[in-house]
PDB file of N, CA and C in Angstrom:
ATOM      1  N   UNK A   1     -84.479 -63.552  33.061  1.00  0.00           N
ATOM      2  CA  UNK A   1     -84.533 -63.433  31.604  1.00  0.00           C
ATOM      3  C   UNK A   1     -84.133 -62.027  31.182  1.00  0.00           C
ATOM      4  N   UNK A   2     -83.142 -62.035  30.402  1.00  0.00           N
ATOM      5  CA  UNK A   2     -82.825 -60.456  29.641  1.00  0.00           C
ATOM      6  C   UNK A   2     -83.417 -60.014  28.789  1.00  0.00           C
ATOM      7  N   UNK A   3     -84.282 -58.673  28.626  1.00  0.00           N
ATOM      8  CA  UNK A   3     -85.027 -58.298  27.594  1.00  0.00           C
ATOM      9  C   UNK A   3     -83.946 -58.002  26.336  1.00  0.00           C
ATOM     10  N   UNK A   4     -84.668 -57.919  25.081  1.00  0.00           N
ATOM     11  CA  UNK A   4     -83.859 -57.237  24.065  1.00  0.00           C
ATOM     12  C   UNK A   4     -83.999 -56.142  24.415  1.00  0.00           C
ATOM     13  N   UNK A   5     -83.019 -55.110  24.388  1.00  0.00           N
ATOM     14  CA  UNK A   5     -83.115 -53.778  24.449  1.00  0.00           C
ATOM     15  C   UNK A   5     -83.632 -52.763  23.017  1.00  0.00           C
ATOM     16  N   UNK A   6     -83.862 -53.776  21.963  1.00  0.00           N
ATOM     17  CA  UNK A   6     -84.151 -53.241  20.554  1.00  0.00           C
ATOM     18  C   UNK A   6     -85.439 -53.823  19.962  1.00  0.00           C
ATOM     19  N   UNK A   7     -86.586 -53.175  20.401  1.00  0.00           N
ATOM     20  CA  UNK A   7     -87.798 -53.842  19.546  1.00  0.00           C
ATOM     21  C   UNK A   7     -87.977 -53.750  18.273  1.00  0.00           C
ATOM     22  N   UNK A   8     -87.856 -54.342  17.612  1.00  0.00           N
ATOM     23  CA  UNK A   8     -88.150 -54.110  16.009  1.00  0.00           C
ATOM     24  C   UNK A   8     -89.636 -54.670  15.574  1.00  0.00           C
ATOM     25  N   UNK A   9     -90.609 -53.532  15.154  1.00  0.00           N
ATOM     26  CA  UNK A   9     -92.111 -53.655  14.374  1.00  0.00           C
ATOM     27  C   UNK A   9     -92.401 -52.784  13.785  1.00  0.00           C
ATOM     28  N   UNK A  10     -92.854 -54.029  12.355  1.00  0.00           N
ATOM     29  CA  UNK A  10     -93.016 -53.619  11.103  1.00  0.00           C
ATOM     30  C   UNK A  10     -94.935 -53.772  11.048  1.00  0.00           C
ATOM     31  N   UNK A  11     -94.769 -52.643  10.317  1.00  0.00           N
ATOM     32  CA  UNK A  11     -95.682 -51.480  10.341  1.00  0.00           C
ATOM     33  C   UNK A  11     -96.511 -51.799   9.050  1.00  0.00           C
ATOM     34  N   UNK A  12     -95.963 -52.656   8.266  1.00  0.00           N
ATOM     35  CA  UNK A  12     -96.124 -52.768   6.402  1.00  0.00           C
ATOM     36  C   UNK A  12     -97.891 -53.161   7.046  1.00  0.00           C
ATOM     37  N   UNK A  13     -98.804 -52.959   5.883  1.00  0.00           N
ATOM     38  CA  UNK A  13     -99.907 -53.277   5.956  1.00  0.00           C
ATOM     39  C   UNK A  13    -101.122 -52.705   6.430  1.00  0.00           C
ATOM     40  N   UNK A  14    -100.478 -51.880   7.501  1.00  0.00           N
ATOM     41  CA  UNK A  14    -101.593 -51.079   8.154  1.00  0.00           C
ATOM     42  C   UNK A  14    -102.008 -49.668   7.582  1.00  0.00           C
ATOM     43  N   UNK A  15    -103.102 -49.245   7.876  1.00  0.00           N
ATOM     44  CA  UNK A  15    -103.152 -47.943   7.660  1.00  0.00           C
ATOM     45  C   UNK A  15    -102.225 -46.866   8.614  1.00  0.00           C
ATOM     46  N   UNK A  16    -102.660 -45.683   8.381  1.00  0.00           N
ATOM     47  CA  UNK A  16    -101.167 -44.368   8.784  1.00  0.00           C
ATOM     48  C   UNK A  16    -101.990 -44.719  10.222  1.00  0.00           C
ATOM     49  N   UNK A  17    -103.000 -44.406  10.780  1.00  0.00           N
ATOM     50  CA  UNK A  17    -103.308 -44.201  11.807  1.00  0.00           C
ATOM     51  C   UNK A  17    -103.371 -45.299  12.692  1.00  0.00           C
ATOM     52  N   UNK A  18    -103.852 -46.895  11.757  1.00  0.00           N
ATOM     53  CA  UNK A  18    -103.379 -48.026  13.015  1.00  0.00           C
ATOM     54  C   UNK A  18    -102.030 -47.849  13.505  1.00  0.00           C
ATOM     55  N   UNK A  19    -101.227 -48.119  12.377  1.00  0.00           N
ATOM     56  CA  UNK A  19     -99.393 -47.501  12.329  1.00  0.00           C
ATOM     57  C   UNK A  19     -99.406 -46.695  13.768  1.00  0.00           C
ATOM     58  N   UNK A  20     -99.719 -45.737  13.480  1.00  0.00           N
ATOM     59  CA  UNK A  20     -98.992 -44.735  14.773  1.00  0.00           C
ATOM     60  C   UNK A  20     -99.746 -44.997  15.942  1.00  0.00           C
ATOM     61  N   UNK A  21    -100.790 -45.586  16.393  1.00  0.00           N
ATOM     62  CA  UNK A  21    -101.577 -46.069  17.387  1.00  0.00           C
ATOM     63  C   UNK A  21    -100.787 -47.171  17.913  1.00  0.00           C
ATOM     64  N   UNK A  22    -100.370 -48.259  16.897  1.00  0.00           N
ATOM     65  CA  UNK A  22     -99.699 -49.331  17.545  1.00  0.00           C
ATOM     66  C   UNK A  22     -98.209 -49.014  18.088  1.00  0.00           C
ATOM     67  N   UNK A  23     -97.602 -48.117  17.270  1.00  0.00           N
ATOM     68  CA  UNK A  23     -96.214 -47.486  17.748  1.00  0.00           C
ATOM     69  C   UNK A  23     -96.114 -46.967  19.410  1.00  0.00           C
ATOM     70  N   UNK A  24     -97.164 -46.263  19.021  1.00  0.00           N
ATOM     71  CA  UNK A  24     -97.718 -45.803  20.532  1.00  0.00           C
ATOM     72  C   UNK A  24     -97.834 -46.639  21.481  1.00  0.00           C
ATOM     73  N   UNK A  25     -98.047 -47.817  21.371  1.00  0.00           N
ATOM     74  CA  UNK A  25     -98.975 -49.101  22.303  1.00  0.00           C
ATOM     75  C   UNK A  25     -97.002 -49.300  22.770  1.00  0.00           C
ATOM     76  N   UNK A  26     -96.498 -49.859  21.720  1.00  0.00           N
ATOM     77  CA  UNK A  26     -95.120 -49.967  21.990  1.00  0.00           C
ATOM     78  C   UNK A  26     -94.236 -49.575  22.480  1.00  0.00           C
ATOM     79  N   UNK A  27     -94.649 -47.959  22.729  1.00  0.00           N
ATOM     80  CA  UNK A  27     -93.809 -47.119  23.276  1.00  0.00           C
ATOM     81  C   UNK A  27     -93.621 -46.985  24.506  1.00  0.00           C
ATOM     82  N   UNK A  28     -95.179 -47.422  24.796  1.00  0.00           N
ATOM     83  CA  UNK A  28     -96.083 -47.253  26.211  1.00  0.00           C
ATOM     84  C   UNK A  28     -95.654 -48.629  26.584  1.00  0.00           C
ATOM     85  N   UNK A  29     -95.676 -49.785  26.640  1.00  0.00           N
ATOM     86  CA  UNK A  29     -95.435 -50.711  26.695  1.00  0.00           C
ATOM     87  C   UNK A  29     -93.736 -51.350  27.448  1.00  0.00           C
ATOM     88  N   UNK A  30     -93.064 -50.536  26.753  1.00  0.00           N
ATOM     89  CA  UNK A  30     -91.687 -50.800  26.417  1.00  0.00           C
ATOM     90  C   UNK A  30     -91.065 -50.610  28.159  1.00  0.00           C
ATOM     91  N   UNK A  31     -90.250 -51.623  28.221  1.00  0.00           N
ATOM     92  CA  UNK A  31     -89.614 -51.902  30.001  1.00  0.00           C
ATOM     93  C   UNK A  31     -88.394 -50.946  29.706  1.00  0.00           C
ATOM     94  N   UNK A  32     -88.091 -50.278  31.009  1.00  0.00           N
ATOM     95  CA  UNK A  32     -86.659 -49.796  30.777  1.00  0.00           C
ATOM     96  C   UNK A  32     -85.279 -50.117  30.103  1.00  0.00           C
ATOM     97  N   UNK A  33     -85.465 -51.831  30.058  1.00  0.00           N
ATOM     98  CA  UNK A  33     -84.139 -51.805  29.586  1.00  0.00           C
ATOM     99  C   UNK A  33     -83.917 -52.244  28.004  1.00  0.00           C
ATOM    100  N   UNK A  34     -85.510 -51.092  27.442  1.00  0.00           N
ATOM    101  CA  UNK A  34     -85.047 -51.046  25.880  1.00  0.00           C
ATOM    102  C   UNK A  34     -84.806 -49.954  25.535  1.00  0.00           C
ATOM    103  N   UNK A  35     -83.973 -49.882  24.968  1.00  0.00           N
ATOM    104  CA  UNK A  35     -83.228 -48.296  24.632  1.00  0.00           C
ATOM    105  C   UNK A  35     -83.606 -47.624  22.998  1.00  0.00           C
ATOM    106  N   UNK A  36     -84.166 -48.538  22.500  1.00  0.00           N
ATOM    107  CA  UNK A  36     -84.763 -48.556  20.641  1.00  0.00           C
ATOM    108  C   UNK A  36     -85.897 -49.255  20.340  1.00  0.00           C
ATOM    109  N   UNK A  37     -87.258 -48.518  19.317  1.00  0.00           N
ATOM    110  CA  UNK A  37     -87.898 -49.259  18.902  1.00  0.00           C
ATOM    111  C   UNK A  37     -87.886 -48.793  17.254  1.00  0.00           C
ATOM    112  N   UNK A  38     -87.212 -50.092  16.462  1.00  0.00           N
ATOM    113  CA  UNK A  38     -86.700 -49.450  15.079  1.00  0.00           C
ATOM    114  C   UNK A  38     -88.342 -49.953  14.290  1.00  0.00           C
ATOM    115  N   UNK A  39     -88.782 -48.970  13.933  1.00  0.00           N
ATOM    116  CA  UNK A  39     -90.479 -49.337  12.661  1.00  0.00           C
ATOM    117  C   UNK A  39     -89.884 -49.200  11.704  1.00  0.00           C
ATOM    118  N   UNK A  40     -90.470 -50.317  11.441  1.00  0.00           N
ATOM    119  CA  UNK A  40     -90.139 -51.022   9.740  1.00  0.00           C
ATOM    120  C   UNK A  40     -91.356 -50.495   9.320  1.00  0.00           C
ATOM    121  N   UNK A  41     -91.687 -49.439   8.153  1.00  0.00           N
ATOM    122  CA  UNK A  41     -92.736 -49.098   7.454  1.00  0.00           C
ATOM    123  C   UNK A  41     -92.193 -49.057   6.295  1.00  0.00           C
ATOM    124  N   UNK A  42     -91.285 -49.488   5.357  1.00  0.00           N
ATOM    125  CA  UNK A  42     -91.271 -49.190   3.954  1.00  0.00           C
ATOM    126  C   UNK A  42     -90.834 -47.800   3.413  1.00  0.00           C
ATOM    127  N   UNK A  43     -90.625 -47.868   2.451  1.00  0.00           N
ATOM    128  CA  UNK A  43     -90.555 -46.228   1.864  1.00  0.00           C
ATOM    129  C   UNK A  43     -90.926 -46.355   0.816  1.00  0.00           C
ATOM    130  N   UNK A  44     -91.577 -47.407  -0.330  1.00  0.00           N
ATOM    131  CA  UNK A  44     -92.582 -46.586  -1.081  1.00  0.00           C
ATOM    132  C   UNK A  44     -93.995 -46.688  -0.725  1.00  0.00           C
ATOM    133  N   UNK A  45     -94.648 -47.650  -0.680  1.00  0.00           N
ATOM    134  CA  UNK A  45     -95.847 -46.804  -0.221  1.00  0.00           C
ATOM    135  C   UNK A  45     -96.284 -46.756   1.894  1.00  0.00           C
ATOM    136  N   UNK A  46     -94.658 -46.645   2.431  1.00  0.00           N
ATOM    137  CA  UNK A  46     -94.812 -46.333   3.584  1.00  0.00           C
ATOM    138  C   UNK A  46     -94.735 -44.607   3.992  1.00  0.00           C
ATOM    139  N   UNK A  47     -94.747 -43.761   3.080  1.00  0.00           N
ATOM    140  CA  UNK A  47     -94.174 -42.172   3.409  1.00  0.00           C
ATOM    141  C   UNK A  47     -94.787 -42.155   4.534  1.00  0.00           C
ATOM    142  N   UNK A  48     -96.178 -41.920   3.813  1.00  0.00           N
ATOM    143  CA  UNK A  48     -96.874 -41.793   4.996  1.00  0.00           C
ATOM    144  C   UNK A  48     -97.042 -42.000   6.611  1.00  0.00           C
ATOM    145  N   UNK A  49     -96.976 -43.305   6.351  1.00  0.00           N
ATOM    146  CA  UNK A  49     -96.354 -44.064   7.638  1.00  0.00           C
ATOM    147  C   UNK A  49     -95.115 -42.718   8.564  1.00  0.00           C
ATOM    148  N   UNK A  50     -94.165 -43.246   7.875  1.00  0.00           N
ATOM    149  CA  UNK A  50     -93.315 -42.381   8.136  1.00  0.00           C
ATOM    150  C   UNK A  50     -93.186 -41.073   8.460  1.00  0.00           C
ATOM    151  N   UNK A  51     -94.140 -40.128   7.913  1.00  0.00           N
ATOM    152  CA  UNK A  51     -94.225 -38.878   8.531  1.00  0.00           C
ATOM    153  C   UNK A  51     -94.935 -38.800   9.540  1.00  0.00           C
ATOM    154  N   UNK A  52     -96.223 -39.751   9.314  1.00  0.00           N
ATOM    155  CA  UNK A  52     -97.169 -39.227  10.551  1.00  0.00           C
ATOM    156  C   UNK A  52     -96.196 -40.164  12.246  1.00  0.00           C
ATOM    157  N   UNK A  53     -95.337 -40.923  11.688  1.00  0.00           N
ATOM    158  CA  UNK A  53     -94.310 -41.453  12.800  1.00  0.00           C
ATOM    159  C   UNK A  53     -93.561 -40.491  13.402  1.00  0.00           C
ATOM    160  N   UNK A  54     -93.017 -39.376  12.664  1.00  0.00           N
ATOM    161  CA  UNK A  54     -91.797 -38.590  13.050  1.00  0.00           C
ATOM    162  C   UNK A  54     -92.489 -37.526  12.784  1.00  0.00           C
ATOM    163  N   UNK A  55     -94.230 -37.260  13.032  1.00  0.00           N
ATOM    164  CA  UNK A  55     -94.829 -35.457  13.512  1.00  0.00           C
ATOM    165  C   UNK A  55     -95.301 -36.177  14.649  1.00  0.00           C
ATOM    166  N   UNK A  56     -95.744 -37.609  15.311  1.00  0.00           N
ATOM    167  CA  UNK A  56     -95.909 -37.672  16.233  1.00  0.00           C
ATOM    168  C   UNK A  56     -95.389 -37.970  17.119  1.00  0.00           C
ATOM    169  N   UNK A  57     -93.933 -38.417  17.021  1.00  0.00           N
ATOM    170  CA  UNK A  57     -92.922 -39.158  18.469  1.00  0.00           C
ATOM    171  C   UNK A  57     -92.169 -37.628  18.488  1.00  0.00           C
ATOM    172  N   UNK A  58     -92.021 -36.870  17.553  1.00  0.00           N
ATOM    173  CA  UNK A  58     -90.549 -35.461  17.628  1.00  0.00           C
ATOM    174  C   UNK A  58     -91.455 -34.975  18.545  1.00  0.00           C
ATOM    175  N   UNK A  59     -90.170 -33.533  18.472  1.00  0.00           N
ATOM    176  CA  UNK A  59     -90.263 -32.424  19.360  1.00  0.00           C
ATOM    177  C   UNK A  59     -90.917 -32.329  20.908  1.00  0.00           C
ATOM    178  N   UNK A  60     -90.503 -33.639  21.374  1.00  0.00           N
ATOM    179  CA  UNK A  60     -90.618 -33.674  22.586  1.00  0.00           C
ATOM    180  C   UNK A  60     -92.362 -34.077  23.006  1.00  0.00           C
ATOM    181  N   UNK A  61     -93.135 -34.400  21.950  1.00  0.00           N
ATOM    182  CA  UNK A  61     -94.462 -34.752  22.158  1.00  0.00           C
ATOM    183  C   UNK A  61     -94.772 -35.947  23.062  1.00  0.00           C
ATOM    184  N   UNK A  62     -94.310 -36.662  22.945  1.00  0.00           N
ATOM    185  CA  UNK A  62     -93.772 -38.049  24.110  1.00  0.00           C
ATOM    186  C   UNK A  62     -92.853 -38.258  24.634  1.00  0.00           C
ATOM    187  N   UNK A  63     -92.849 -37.854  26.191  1.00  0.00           N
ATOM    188  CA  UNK A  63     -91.773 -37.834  26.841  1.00  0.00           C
ATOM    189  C   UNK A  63     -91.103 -38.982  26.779  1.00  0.00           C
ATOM    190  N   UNK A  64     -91.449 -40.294  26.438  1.00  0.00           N
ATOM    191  CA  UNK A  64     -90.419 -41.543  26.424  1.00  0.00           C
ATOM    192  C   UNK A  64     -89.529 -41.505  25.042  1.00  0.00           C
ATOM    193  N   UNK A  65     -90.028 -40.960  24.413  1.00  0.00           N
ATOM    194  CA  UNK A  65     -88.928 -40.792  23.292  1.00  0.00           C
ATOM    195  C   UNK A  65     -87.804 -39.349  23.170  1.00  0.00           C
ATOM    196  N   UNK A  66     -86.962 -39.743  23.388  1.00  0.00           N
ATOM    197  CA  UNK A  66     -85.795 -38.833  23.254  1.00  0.00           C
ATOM    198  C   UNK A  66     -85.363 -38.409  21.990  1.00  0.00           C
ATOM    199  N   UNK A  67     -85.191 -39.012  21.161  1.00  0.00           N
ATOM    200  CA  UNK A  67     -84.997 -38.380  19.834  1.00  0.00           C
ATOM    201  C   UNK A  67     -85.694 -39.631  18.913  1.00  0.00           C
ATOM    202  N   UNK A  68     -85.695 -39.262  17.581  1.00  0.00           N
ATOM    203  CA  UNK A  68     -85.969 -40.089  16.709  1.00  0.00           C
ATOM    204  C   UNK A  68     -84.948 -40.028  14.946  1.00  0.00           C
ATOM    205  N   UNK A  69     -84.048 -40.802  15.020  1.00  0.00           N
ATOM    206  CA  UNK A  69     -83.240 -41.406  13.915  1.00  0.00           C
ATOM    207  C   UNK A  69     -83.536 -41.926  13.064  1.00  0.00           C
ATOM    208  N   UNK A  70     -83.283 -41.695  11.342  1.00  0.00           N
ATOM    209  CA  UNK A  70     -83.075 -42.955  10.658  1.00  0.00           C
ATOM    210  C   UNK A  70     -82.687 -43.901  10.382  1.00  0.00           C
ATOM    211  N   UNK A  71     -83.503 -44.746   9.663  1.00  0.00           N
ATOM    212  CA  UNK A  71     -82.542 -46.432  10.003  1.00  0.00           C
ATOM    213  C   UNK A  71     -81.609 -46.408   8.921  1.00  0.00           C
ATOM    214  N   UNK A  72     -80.957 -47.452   8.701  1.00  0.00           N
ATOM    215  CA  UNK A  72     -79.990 -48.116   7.789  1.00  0.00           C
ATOM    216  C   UNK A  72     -80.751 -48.595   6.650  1.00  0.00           C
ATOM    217  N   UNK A  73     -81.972 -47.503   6.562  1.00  0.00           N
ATOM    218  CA  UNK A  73     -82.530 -47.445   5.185  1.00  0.00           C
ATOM    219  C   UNK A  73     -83.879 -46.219   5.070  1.00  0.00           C
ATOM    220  N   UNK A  74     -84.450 -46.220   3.919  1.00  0.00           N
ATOM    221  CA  UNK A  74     -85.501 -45.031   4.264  1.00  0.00           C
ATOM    222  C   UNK A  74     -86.579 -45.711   4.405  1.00  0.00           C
ATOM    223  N   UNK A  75     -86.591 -47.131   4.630  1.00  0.00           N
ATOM    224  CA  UNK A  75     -87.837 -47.562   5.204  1.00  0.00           C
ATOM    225  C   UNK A  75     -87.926 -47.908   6.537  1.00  0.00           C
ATOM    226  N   UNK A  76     -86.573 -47.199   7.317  1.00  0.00           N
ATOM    227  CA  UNK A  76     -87.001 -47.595   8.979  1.00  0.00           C
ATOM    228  C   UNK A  76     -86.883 -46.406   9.361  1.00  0.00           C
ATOM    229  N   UNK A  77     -87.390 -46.238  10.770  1.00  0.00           N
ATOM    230  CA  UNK A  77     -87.483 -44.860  11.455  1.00  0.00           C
ATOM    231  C   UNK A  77     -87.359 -45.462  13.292  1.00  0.00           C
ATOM    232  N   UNK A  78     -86.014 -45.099  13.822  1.00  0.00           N
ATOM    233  CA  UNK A  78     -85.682 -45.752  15.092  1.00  0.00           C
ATOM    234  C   UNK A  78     -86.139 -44.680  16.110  1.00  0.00           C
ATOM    235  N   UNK A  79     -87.157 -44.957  16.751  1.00  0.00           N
ATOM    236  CA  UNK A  79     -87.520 -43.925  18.029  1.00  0.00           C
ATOM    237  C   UNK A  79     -86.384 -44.422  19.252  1.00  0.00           C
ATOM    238  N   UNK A  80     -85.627 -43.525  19.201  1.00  0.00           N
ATOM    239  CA  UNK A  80     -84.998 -43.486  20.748  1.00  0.00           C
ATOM    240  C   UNK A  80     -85.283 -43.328  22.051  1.00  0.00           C
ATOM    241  N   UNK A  81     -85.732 -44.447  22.876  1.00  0.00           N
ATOM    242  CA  UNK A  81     -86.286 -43.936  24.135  1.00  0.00           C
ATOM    243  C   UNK A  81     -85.100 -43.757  25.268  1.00  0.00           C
ATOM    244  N   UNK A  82     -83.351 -44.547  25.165  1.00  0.00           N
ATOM    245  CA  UNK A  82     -82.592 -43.823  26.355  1.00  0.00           C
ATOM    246  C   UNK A  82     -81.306 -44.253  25.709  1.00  0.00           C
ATOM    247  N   UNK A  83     -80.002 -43.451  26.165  1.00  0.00           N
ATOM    248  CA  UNK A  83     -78.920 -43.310  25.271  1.00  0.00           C
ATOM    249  C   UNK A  83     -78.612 -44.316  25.383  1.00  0.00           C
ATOM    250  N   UNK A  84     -77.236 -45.175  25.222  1.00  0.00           N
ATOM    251  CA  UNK A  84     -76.384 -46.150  25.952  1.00  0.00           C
ATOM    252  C   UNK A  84     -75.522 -45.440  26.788  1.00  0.00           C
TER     253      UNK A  84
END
Protein backbone atom coordinates (compact mmCIF):
# COMPACT_ATOMS: atom_id res chain seq x y z
CA UNK A 1 0.00 0.00 0.00
CA UNK A 2 1.40 3.59 -0.89
CA UNK A 3 1.13 6.20 1.72
CA UNK A 4 0.01 9.76 0.70
CA UNK A 5 2.98 11.68 1.02
CA UNK A 6 0.67 14.90 1.93
CA UNK A 7 -1.36 14.81 5.18
CA UNK A 8 -3.86 17.35 5.23
CA UNK A 9 -5.59 18.35 9.05
CA UNK A 10 -7.84 20.79 9.73
CA UNK A 11 -7.45 22.33 12.86
CA UNK A 12 -10.98 24.54 12.67
CA UNK A 13 -12.62 24.05 16.11
CA UNK A 14 -10.07 23.46 18.49
CA UNK A 15 -8.48 25.55 20.86
CA UNK A 16 -4.63 27.15 20.06
CA UNK A 17 -3.18 24.60 22.34
CA UNK A 18 -5.25 21.31 21.37
CA UNK A 19 -4.25 22.71 17.67
CA UNK A 20 -0.58 22.57 18.23
CA UNK A 21 -0.60 19.36 20.47
CA UNK A 22 -2.41 17.49 17.74
CA UNK A 23 -0.01 18.95 14.96
CA UNK A 24 2.57 17.61 17.05
CA UNK A 25 0.93 14.03 17.40
CA UNK A 26 1.11 14.28 13.45
CA UNK A 27 4.35 15.21 13.09
CA UNK A 28 5.49 12.53 15.40
CA UNK A 29 3.42 10.12 13.81
CA UNK A 30 4.16 10.80 10.19
CA UNK A 31 6.14 7.62 8.10
CA UNK A 32 8.94 8.72 5.93
CA UNK A 33 7.38 8.76 2.87
CA UNK A 34 5.38 11.98 3.74
CA UNK A 35 7.10 14.89 2.72
CA UNK A 36 4.00 17.62 3.88
CA UNK A 37 1.58 18.11 6.57
CA UNK A 38 -0.64 21.13 5.14
CA UNK A 39 -3.06 22.56 8.64
CA UNK A 40 -6.04 23.84 7.66
CA UNK A 41 -6.74 26.44 10.56
CA UNK A 42 -8.61 29.31 8.93
CA UNK A 43 -7.56 32.85 8.98
CA UNK A 44 -10.19 34.64 10.64
CA UNK A 45 -10.67 33.39 13.74
CA UNK A 46 -7.67 30.86 13.12
CA UNK A 47 -4.56 33.64 13.70
CA UNK A 48 -3.99 32.26 16.48
CA UNK A 49 -3.87 28.89 15.49
CA UNK A 50 -1.53 29.95 13.10
CA UNK A 51 1.06 31.67 15.01
CA UNK A 52 1.30 29.48 17.84
CA UNK A 53 1.82 26.76 14.59
CA UNK A 54 4.73 28.67 13.04
CA UNK A 55 6.53 29.81 16.87
CA UNK A 56 6.32 26.19 17.42
CA UNK A 57 7.42 23.95 14.27
CA UNK A 58 10.22 27.20 13.02
CA UNK A 59 13.61 27.76 13.73
CA UNK A 60 14.62 24.43 13.90
CA UNK A 61 12.56 23.58 17.23
CA UNK A 62 11.54 20.13 15.73
CA UNK A 63 13.93 18.41 14.05
CA UNK A 64 11.30 16.65 11.65
CA UNK A 65 10.28 19.75 10.26
CA UNK A 66 12.51 21.41 7.83
CA UNK A 67 10.91 24.46 7.00
CA UNK A 68 7.45 25.71 7.25
CA UNK A 69 5.44 27.45 4.10
CA UNK A 70 2.31 29.05 3.30
CA UNK A 71 -0.52 27.50 1.74
CA UNK A 72 -2.47 28.54 -1.31
CA UNK A 73 -4.28 30.63 1.16
CA UNK A 74 -3.86 32.41 4.64
CA UNK A 75 -5.74 29.81 6.19
CA UNK A 76 -3.18 26.97 5.61
CA UNK A 77 0.26 26.65 7.01
CA UNK A 78 2.35 23.53 5.24
CA UNK A 79 5.05 22.11 7.70
CA UNK A 80 7.73 20.62 5.58
CA UNK A 81 9.19 17.53 6.88
CA UNK A 82 11.63 16.38 3.51
CA UNK A 83 12.28 18.05 0.09
CA UNK A 84 11.29 16.12 -3.11
Amino acid sequence: MINNPIIEFDVHGMRTEEAVAAVQKKVEQAESSVYKIRVIHGYNGGTRIRSAIREEFSYGREPKVKRIVMGANEGITELILREL
